[in-house]
Protein backbone atom coordinates (compact mmCIF):
# COMPACT_ATOMS: atom_id res chain seq x y z
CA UNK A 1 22.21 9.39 24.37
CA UNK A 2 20.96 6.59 26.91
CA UNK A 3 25.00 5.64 28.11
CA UNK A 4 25.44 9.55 28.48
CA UNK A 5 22.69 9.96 30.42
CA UNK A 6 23.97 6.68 32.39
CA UNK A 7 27.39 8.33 32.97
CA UNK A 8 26.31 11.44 34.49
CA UNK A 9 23.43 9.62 36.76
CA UNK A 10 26.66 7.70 38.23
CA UNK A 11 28.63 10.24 38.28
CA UNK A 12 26.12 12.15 40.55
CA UNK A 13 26.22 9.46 42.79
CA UNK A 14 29.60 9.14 44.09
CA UNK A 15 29.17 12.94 44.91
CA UNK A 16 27.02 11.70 48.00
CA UNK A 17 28.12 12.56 51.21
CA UNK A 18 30.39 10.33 52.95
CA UNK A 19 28.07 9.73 55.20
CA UNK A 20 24.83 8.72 53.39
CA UNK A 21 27.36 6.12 51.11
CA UNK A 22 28.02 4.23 54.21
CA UNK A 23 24.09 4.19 55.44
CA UNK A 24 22.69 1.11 56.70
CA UNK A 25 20.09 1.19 53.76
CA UNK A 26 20.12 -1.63 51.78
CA UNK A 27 22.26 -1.53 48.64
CA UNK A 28 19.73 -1.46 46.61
CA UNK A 29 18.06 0.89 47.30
CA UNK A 30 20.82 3.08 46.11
CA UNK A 31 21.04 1.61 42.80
CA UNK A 32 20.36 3.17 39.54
CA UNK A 33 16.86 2.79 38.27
CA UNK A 34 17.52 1.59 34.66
CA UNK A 35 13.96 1.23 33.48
CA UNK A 36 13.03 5.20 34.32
CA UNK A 37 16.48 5.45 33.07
CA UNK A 38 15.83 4.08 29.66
CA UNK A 39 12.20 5.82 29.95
CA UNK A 40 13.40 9.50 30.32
CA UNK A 41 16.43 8.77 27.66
CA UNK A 42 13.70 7.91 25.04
CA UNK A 43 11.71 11.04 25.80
CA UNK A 44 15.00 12.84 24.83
CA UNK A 45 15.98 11.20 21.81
CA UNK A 46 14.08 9.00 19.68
CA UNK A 47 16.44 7.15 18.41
CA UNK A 48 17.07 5.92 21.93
CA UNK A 49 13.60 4.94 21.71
CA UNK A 50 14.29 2.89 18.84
CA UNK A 51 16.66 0.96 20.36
CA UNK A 52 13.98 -0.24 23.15
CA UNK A 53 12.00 -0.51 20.74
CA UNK A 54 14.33 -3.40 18.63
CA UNK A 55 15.15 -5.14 22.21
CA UNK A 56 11.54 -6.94 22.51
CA UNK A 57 11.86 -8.20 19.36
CA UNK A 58 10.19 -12.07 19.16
CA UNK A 59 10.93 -14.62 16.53
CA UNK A 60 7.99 -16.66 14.32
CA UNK A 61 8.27 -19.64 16.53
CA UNK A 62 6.71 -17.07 19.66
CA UNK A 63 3.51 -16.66 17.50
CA UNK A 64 0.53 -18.55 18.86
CA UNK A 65 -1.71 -20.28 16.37
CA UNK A 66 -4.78 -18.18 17.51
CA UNK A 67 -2.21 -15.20 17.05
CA UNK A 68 -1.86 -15.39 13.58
CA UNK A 69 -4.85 -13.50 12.25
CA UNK A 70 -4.07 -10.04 14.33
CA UNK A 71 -0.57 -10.48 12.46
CA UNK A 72 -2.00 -10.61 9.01
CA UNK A 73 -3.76 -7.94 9.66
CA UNK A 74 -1.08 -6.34 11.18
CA UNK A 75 0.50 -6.81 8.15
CA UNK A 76 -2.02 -5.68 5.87
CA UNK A 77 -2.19 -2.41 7.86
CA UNK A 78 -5.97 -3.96 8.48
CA UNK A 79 -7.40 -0.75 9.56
CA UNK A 80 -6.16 1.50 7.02
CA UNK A 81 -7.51 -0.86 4.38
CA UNK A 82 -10.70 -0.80 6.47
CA UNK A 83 -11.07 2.77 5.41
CA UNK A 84 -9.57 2.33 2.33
CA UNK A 85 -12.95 -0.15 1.53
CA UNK A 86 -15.30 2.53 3.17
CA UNK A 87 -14.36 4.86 0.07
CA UNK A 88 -14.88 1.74 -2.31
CA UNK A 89 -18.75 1.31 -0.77
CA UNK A 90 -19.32 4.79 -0.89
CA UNK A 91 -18.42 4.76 -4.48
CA UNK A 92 -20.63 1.84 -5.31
CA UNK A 93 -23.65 3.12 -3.39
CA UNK A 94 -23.33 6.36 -4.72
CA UNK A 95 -23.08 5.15 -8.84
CA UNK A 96 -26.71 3.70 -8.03
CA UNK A 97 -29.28 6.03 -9.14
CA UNK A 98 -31.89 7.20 -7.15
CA UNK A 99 -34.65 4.48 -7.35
CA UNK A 100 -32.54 1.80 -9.08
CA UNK A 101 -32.78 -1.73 -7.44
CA UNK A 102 -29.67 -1.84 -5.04
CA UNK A 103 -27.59 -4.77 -4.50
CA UNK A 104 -25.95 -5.65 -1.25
CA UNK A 105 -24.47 -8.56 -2.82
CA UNK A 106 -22.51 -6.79 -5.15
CA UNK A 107 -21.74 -4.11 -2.45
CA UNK A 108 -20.62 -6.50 -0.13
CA UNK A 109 -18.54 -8.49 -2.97
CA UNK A 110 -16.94 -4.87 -4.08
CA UNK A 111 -15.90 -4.35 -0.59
CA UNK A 112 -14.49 -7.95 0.10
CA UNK A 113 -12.53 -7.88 -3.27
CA UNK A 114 -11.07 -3.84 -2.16
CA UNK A 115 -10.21 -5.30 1.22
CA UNK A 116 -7.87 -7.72 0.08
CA UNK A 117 -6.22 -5.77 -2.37
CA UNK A 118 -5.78 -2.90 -0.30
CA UNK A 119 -4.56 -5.35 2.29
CA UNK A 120 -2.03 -6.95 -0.35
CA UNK A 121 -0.68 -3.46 -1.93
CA UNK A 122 0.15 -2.60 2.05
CA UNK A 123 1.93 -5.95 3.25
CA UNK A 124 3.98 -5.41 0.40
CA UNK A 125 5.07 -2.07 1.32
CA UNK A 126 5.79 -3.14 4.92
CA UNK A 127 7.91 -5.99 3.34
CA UNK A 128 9.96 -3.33 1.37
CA UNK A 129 9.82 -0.86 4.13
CA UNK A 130 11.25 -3.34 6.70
CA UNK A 131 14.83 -1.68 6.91
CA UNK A 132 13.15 1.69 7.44
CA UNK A 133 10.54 0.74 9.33
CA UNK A 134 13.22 -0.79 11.92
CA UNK A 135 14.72 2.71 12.14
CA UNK A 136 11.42 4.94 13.22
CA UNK A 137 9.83 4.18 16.79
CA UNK A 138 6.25 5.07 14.95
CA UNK A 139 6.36 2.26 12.77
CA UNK A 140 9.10 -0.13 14.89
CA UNK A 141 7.23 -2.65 16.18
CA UNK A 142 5.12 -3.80 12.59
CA UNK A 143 5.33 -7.44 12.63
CA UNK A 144 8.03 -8.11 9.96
CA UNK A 145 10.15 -5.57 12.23
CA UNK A 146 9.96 -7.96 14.88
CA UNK A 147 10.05 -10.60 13.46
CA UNK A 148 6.93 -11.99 13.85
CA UNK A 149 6.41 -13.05 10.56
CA UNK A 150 9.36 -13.60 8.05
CA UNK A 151 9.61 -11.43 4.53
CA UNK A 152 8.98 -14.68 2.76
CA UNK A 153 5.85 -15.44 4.66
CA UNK A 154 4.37 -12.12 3.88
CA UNK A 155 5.31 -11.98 0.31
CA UNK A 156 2.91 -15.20 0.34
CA UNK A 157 0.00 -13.96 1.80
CA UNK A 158 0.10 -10.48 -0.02
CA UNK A 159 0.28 -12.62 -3.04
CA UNK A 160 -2.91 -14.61 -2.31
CA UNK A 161 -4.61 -11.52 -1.04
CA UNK A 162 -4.36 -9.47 -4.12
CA UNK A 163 -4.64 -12.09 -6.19
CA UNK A 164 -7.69 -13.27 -4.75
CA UNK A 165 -9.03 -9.64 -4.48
CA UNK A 166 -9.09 -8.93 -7.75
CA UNK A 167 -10.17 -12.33 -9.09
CA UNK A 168 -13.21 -11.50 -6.63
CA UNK A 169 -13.87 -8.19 -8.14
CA UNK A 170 -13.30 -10.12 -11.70
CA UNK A 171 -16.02 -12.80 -11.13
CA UNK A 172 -18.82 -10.95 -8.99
CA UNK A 173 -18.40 -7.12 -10.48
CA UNK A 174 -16.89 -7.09 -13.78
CA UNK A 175 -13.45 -6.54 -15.43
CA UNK A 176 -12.71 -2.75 -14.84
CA UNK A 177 -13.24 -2.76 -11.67
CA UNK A 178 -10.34 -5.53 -11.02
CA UNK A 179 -8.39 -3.72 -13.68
CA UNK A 180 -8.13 -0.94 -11.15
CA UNK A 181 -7.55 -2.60 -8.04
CA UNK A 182 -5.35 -4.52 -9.96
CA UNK A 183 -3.03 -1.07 -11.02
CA UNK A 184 -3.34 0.58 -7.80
CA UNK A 185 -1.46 -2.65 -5.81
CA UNK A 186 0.94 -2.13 -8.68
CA UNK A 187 1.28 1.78 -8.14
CA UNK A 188 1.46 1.30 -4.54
CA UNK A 189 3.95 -0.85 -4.79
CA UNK A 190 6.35 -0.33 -7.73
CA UNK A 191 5.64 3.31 -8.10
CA UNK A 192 4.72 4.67 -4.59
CA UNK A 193 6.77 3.00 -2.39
CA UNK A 194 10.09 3.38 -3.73
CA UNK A 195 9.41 7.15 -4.37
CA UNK A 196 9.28 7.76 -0.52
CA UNK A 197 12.93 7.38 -1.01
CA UNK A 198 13.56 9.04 -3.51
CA UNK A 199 11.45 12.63 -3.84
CA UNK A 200 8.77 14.59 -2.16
CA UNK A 201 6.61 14.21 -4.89
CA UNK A 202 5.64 10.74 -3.25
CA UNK A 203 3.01 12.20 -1.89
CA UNK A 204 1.35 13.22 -5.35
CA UNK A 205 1.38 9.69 -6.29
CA UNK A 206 0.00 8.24 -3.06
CA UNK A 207 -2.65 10.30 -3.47
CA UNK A 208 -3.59 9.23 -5.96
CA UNK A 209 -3.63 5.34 -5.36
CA UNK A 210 -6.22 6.60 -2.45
CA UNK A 211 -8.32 8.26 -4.74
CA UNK A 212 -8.64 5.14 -6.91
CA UNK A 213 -10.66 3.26 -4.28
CA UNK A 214 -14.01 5.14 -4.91
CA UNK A 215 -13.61 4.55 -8.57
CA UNK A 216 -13.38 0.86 -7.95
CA UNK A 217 -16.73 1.16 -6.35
CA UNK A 218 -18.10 3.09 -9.09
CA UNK A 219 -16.87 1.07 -11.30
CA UNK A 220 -18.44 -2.02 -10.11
CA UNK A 221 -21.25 -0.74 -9.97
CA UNK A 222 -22.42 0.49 -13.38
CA UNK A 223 -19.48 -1.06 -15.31
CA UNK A 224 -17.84 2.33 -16.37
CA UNK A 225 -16.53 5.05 -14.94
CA UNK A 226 -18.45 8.17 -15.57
CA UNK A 227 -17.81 12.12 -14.44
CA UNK A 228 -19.25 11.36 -10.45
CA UNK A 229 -16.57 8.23 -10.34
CA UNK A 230 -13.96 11.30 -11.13
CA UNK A 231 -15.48 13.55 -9.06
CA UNK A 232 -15.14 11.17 -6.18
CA UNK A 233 -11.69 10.59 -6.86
CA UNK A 234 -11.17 13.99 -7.14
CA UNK A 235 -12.64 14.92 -3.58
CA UNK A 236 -10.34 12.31 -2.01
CA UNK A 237 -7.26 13.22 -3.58
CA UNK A 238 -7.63 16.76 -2.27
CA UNK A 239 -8.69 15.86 1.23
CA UNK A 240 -5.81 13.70 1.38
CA UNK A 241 -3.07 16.33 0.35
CA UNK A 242 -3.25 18.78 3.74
CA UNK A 243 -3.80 15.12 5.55
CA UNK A 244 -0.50 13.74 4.69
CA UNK A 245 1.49 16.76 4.56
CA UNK A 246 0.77 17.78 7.75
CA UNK A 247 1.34 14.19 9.18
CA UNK A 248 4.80 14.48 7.53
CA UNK A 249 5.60 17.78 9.46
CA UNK A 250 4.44 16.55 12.62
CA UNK A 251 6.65 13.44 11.82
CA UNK A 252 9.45 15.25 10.20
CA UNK A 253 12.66 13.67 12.28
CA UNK A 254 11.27 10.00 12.04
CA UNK A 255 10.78 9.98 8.24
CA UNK A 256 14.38 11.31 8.42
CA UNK A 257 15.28 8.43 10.56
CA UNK A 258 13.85 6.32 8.21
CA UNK A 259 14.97 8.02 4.89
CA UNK A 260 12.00 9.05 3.55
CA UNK A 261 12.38 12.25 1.62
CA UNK A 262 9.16 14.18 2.55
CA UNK A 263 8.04 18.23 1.23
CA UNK A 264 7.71 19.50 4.77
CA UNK A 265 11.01 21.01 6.37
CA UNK A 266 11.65 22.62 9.49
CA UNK A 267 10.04 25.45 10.69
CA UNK A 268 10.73 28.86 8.95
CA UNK A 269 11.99 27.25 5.62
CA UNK A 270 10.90 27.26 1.68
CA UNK A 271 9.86 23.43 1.60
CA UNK A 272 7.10 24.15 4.73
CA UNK A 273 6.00 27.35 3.34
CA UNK A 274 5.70 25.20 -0.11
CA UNK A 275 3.87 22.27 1.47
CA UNK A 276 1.77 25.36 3.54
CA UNK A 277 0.09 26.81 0.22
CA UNK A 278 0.35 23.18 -1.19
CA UNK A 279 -2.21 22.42 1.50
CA UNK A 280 -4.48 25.84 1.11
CA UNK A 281 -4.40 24.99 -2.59
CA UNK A 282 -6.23 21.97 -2.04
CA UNK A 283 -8.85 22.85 0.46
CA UNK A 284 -9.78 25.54 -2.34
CA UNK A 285 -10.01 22.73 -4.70
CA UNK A 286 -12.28 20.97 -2.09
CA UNK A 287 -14.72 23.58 -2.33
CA UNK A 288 -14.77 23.48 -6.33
CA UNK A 289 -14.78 19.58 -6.75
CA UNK A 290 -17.73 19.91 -3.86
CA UNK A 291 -19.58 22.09 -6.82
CA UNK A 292 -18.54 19.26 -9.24
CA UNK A 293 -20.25 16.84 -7.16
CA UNK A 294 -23.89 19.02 -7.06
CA UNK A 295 -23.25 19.35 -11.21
CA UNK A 296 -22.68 15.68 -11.94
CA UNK A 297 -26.37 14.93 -10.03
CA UNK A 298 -27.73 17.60 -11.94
């Protein structure tokens, strides 16, 4: 799209008059502006964007010592886990009964031991993802896109993040709890992450490794999981399900880009009106699940 845009913009030049081509301006000033060339050509197409994107690319070597934190948690998609470990505190402060002593150590252990496992379950999916990722301007400049950290790199620190996650949870909470951060790096990863490939019904399972989180916290907490732990998860699932869908129609022609098979279609087809009442369906169910919640205090 960018050269065809290139070969009219010259082509419009040598239509000047004869006499403004011989001017006394200086040549440059009648030469082609390539960077609000390139600019206006990604507006148009996106997968000209991606190919400005992939041009300011930089190798490991460019990354600064100071540098390298951001880039693990770059990685680690650090502020999506951040949220991630928000659920995981709510569920632990929550599973505490009214008037039972409440301990920020364990708190602050459940959400240490959720942040790195989150963080670990994600830098493998951007090590997986690193061929699609390199074909959607959304998600082309992640580090292992650009090579600021190589594959094998990553696949190191993911390992000593969820390993060291859920030996946290094991020694300072108790062994359910890092059972389930334990599964959901393995759902994320084995199950959930080649699915995006593969069927719509992705989104079903991710949903479900984000509604694990809370549990976790629950979990830790008392040891068990009881009916408000699945109540939690509940909520979460269903808030997520309008959430993602509705990202996925906004951001319909990049997952194509990037060969993600996703429920939304275009506009004024089945699949949208599908993900449509799939959406409706669960804001409903966030009304019941909100009288679950009230019931389980009861």
């Amino acid at each position: 799209m960018a050269t065809r845009t290139f070969v009219r913009q010259r082509q419009f030049r040598f239509q000047i008059p004869r006499s403004t081509a011989f001017s006394s301006r200086p040549p440059q000033e009648d030469t082609l502006n390539l960077a609000a060339l390139e600019s206006t050509a990604q507006a148009i197409d996106p997968e000209a964007a991606l190919q400005g994107e992939k041009r300011k690319t930089r190798s490991k070597s460019d990354v600064k010592p100071w540098e390298w934190p951001a880039v693990y948690f770059e990685t680690g998609k650090g502020k999506l886990s951040s949220l991630v470990t928000l659920t995981a505190a709510a569920g632990f402060a929550i599973a505490i009964p009214v008037g039972a002593p409440f301990s920020w150590t364990g708190m602050a252990m459940t959400s240490a031991g959720t942040m790195l496992s989150a963080m670990s379950a994600s830098a493998f999916n951007q090590i997986l993802e690193r061929e699609n990722d390199s074909r959607m301007v959304r998600t082309g400049r992640r580090p292992l896109v650009v090579g600021k950290i190589s594959p094998l790199h990553a696949s190191i620190a993911a390992s000593f993040a969820g390993v060291g996650g859920v030996a946290l949870l094991a020694v300072t909470t108790n062994p359910l709890a890092a059972s389930l951060a334990a599964a959901n790096i393995g759902i994320y990863t084995s199950l959930y992450t080649p699915m995006k490939q593969k069927t719509i019904w992705n989104t079903w399972v991710g949903a479900v490794v984000g509604a694990i989180p809370p549990m976790i916290g629950w979990a830790a907490a008392t040891g068990d999981l009881g009916i408000g732990a699945f109540v939690m998860g509940g909520l979460l699932f269903s808030w997520q399900m309008p959430h993602f869908l509705s990202l996925a129609y906004m951001m319909r022609k990049e997952y194509k880009l990037g060969g993600y098979k996703m429920m939304p279609g275009e506009p004024s087809t089945p699949e949208l009106a599908r993900a449509t009442m799939a959406c409706m369906r669960h804001c409903l169910y966030l009304e019941v699940k909100m009288l679950d919640a009230w019931w389980a205090q009861m």
